[in-house]
Protein backbone atom coordinates (compact mmCIF):
# COMPACT_ATOMS: atom_id res chain seq x y z
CA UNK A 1 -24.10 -7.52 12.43
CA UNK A 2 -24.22 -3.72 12.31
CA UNK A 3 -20.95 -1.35 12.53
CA UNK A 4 -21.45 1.90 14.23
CA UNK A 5 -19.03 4.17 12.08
CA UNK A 6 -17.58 7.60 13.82
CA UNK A 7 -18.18 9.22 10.65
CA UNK A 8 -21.13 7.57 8.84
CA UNK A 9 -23.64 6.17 12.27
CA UNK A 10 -24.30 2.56 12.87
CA UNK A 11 -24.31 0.60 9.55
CA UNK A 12 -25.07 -2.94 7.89
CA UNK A 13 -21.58 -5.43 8.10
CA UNK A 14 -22.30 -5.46 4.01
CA UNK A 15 -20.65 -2.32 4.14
CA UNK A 16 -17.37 -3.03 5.45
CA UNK A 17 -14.59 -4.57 4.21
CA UNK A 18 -12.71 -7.26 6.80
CA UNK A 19 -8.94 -7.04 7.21
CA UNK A 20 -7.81 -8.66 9.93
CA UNK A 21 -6.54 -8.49 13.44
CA UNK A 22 -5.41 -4.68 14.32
CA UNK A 23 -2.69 -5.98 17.07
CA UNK A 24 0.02 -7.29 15.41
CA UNK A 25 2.87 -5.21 14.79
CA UNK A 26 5.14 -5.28 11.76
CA UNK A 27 8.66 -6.38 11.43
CA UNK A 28 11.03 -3.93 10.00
CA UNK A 29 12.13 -4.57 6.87
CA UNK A 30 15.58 -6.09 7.65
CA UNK A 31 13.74 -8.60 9.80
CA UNK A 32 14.27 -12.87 9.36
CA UNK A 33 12.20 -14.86 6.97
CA UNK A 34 10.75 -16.43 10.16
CA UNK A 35 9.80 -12.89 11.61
CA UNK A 36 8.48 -12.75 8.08
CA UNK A 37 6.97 -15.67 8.04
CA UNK A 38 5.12 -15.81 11.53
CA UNK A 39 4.07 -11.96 10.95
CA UNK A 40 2.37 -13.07 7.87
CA UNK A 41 1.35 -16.55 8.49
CA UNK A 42 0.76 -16.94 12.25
CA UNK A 43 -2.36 -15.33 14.23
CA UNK A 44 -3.94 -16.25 17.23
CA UNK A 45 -7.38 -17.16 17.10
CA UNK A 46 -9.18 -15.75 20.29
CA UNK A 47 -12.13 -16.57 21.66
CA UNK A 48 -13.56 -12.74 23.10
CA UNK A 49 -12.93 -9.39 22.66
CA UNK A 50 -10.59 -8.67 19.17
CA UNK A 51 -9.31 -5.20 17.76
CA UNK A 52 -9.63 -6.05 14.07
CA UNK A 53 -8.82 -3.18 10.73
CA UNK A 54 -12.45 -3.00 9.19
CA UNK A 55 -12.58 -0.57 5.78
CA UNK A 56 -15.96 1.02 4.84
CA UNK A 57 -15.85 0.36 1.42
CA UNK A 58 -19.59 1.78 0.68
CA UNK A 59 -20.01 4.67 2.98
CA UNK A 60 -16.84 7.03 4.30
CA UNK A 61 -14.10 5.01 2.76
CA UNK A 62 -11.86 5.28 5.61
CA UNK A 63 -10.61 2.66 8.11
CA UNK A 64 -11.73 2.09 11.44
CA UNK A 65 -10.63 -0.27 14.39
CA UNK A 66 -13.31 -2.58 15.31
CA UNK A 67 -13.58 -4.29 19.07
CA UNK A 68 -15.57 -7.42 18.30
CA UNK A 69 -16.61 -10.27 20.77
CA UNK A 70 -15.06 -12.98 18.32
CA UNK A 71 -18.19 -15.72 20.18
CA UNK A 72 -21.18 -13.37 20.10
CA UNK A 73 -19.72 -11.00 17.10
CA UNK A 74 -21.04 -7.90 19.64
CA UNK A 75 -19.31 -4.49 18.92
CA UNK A 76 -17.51 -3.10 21.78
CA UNK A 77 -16.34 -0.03 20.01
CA UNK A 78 -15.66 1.17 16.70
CA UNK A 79 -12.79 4.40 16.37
CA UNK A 80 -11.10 6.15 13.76
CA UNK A 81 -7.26 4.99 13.62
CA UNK A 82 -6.31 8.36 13.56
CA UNK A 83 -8.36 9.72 16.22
């Protein structure tokens, strides 16, 4: 799979560092242990198009927001968080 970074151009996966899914949002601080919990523990598993954190560990070092097709692993985008 190759990851076309903003900052870097269109890179090996090796690269990159996975994180996880970049939709969930999280609790504030004074939230349940099963807000907690389900934050934490609980993710969907969808079968398609996924915004996921991805970190480029050996190029710019920054973090960028990945769309990935989760069946064909096809980049639909790849942005700067900050941008």
């Amino acid at each position: 799979m190759r990851i076309p970074c903003p900052h870097c151009g269109e890179r090996a996966s090796e690269e990159f560092s996975y994180l996880g899914a970049a939709d969930p949002l999280r609790p504030p601080p004074d939230a349940t242990a099963e807000a907690w919990h389900a934050y934490v523990f609980l993710r969907d598993n969808p079968a398609g198009n996924l915004r996921e954190f991805w970190h480029h560990v050996h190029g710019c070092r920054r973090w960028l927001i990945v769309t990935r097709d989760t069946r064909t692993h096809a980049i639909a985008a790849c942005v700067d968080p900050r941008a």
